[in-house]
Structures are given as structure tokens and as C-alpha cells.
N, C-alpha and C. Protein backbone atom coordinates (compact mmCIF):
# COMPACT_ATOMS: atom_id res chain seq x y z
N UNK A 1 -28.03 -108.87 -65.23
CA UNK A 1 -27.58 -107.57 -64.75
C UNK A 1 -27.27 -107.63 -63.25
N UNK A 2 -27.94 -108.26 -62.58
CA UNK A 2 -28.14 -108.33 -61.07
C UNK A 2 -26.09 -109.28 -60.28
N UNK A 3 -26.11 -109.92 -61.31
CA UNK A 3 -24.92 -110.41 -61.07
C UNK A 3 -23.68 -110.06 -61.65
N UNK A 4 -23.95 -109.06 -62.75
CA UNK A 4 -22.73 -108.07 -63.78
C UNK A 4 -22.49 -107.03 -61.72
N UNK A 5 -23.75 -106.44 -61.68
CA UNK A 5 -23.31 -105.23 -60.51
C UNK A 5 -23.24 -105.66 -59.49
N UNK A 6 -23.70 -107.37 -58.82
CA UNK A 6 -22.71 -107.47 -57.73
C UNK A 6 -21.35 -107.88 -58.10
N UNK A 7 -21.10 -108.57 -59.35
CA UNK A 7 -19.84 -108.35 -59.28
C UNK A 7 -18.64 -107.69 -59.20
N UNK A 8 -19.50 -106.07 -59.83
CA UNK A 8 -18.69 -104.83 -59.88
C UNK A 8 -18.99 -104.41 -58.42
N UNK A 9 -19.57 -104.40 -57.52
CA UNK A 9 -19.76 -103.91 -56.04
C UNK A 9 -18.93 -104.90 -55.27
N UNK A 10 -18.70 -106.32 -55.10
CA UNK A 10 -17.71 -106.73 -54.92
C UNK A 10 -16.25 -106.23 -55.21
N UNK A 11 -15.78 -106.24 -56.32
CA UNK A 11 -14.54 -105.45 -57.08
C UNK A 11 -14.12 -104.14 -55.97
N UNK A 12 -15.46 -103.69 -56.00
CA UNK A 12 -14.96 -102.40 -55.48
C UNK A 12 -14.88 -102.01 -54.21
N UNK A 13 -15.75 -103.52 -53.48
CA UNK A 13 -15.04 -103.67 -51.71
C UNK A 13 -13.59 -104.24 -51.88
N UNK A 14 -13.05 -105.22 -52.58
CA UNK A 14 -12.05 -105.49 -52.78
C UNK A 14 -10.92 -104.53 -53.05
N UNK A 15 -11.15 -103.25 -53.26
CA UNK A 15 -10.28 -102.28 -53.67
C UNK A 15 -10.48 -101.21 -52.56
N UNK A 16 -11.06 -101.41 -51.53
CA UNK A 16 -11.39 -100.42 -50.37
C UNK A 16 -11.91 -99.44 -50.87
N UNK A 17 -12.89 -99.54 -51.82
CA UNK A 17 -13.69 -98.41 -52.05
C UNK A 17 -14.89 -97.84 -50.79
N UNK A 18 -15.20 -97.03 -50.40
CA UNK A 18 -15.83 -96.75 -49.09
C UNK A 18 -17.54 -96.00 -49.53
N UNK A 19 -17.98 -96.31 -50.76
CA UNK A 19 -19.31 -95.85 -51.13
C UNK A 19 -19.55 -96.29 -53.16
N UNK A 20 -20.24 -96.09 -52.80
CA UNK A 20 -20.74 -96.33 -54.81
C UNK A 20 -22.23 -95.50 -54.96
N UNK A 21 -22.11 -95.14 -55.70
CA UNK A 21 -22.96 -94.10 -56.04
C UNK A 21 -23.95 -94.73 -57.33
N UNK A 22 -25.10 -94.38 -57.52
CA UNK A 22 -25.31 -95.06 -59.15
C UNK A 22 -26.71 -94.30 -59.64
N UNK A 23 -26.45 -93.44 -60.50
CA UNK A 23 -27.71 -92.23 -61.08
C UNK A 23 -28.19 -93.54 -62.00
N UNK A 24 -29.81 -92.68 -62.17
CA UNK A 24 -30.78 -93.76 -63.13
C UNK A 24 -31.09 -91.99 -63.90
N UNK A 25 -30.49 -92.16 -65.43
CA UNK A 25 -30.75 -91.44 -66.47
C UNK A 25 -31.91 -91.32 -67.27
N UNK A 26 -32.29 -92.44 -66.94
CA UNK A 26 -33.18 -92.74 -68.21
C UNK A 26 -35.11 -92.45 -67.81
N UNK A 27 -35.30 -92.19 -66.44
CA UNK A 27 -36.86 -91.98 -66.34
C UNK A 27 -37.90 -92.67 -66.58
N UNK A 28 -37.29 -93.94 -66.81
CA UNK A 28 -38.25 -95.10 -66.95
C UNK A 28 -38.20 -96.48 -66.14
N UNK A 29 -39.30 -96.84 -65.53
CA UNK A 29 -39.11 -97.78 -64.81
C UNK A 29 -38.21 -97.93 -63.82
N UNK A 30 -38.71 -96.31 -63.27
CA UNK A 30 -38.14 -95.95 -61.92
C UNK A 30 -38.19 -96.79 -60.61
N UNK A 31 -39.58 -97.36 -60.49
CA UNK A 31 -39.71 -98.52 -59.26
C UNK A 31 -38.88 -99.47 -59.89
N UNK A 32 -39.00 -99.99 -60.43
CA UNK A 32 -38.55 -101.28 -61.13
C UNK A 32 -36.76 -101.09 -60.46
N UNK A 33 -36.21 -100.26 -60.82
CA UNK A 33 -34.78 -99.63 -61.01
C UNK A 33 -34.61 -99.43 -59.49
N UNK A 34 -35.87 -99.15 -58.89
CA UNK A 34 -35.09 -98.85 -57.82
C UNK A 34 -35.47 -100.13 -56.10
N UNK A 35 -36.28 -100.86 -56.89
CA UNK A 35 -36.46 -102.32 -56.04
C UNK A 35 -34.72 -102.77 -56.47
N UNK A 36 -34.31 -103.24 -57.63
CA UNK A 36 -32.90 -103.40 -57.99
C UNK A 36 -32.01 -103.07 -57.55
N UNK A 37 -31.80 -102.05 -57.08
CA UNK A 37 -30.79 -101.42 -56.21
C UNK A 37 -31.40 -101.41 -55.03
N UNK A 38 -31.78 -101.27 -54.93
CA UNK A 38 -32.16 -101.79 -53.05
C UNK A 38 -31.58 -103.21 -52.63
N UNK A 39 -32.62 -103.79 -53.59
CA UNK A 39 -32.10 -105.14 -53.46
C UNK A 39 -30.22 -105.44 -53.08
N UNK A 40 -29.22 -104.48 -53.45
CA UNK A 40 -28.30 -104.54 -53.60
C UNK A 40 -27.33 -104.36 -52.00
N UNK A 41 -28.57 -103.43 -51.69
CA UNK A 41 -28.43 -102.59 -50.56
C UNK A 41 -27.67 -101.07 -50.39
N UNK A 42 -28.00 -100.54 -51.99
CA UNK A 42 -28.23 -99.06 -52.08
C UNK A 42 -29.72 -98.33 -51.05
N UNK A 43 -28.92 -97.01 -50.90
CA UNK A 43 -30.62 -96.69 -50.46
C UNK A 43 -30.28 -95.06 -51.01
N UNK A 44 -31.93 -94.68 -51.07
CA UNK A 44 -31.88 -93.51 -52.20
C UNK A 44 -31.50 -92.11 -50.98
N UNK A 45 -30.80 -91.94 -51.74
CA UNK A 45 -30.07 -90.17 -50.99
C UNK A 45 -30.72 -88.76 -51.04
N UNK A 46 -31.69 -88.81 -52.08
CA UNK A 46 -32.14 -87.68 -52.62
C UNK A 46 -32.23 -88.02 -54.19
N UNK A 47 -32.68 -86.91 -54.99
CA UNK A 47 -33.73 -87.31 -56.48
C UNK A 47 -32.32 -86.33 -56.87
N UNK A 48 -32.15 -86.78 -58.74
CA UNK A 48 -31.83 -86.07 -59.41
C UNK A 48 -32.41 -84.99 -60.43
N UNK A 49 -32.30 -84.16 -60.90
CA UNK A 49 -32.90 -83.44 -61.51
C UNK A 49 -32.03 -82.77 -62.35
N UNK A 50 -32.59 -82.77 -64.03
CA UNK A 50 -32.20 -81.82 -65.17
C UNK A 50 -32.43 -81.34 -66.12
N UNK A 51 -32.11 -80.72 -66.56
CA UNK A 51 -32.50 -79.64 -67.87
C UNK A 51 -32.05 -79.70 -69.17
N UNK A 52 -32.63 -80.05 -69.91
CA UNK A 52 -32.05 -80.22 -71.17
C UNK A 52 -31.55 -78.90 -71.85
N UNK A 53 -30.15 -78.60 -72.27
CA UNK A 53 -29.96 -77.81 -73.09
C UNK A 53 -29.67 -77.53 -74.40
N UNK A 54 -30.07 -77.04 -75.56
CA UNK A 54 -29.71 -77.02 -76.51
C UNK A 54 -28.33 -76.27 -76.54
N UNK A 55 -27.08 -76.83 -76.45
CA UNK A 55 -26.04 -76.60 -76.68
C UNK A 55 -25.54 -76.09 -77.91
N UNK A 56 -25.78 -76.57 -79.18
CA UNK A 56 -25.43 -76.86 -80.60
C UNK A 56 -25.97 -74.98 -81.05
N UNK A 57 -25.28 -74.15 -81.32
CA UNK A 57 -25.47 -73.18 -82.37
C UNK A 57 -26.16 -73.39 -83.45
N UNK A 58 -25.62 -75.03 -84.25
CA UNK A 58 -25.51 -74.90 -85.76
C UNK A 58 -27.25 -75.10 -86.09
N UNK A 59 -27.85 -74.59 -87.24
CA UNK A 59 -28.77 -74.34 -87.57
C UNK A 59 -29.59 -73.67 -86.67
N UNK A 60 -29.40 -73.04 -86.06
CA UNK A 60 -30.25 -71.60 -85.26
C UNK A 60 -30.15 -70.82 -85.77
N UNK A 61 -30.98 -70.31 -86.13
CA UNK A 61 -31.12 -68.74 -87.01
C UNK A 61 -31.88 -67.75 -86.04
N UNK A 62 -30.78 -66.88 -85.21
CA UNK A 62 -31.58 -66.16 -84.02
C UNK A 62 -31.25 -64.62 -84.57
């Protein structure tokens, strides 16, 4: 993995990209995830936060 996303962070100095952004969805093995990206030389901006919604109508009986 470590060499799939420098390769894609390369790519994307190569294309004059001027930032990369990268959310962690999943809530697990948050240190872990985020020694990894450091390592990269991301640094954290602020936390994400969300809410699950039940979107779907079908089988609700309200």
C-alpha cells in the first residue's frame, strides 16, 4: 500500500497538483492509519465526523 500511494502522490506532483487530501472512513485502526500517512508527509487538519442516515423509505411502516 505504502508504495501504490506514493506512487499516486508522485502522479499527482507530476500533474501540478498543489494538495491531496485523504479521509479514513472506516474507524478502525486510526493510529495505525494515521502513523501511514504521516509517514507520507500528510498532517492531520482537523477530525471528520458523521451520521448515519437511514435514507431508504422501503419497509418503514411509519
Amino acid at each position: 500500500m505504502l508504495k501504490s500511494l506514493r506512487h499516486f502522490v508522485g502522479g499527482a506532483e507530476n500533474r501540478g497538483a498543489e494538495e491531496l487530501s485523504a479521509g479514513v472512513k472506516s474507524g478502525t485502526h486510526i493510529d495505525k492509519t494515521d502513523k501511514f500517512l504521516r509517514r507520507l508527509g500528510f498532517v492531520q487538519t482537523g477530525g471528520n465526523y458523521a451520521l448515519a442516515l437511514n435514507l431508504s423509505q422501503e419497509g418503514n411502516s411509519k
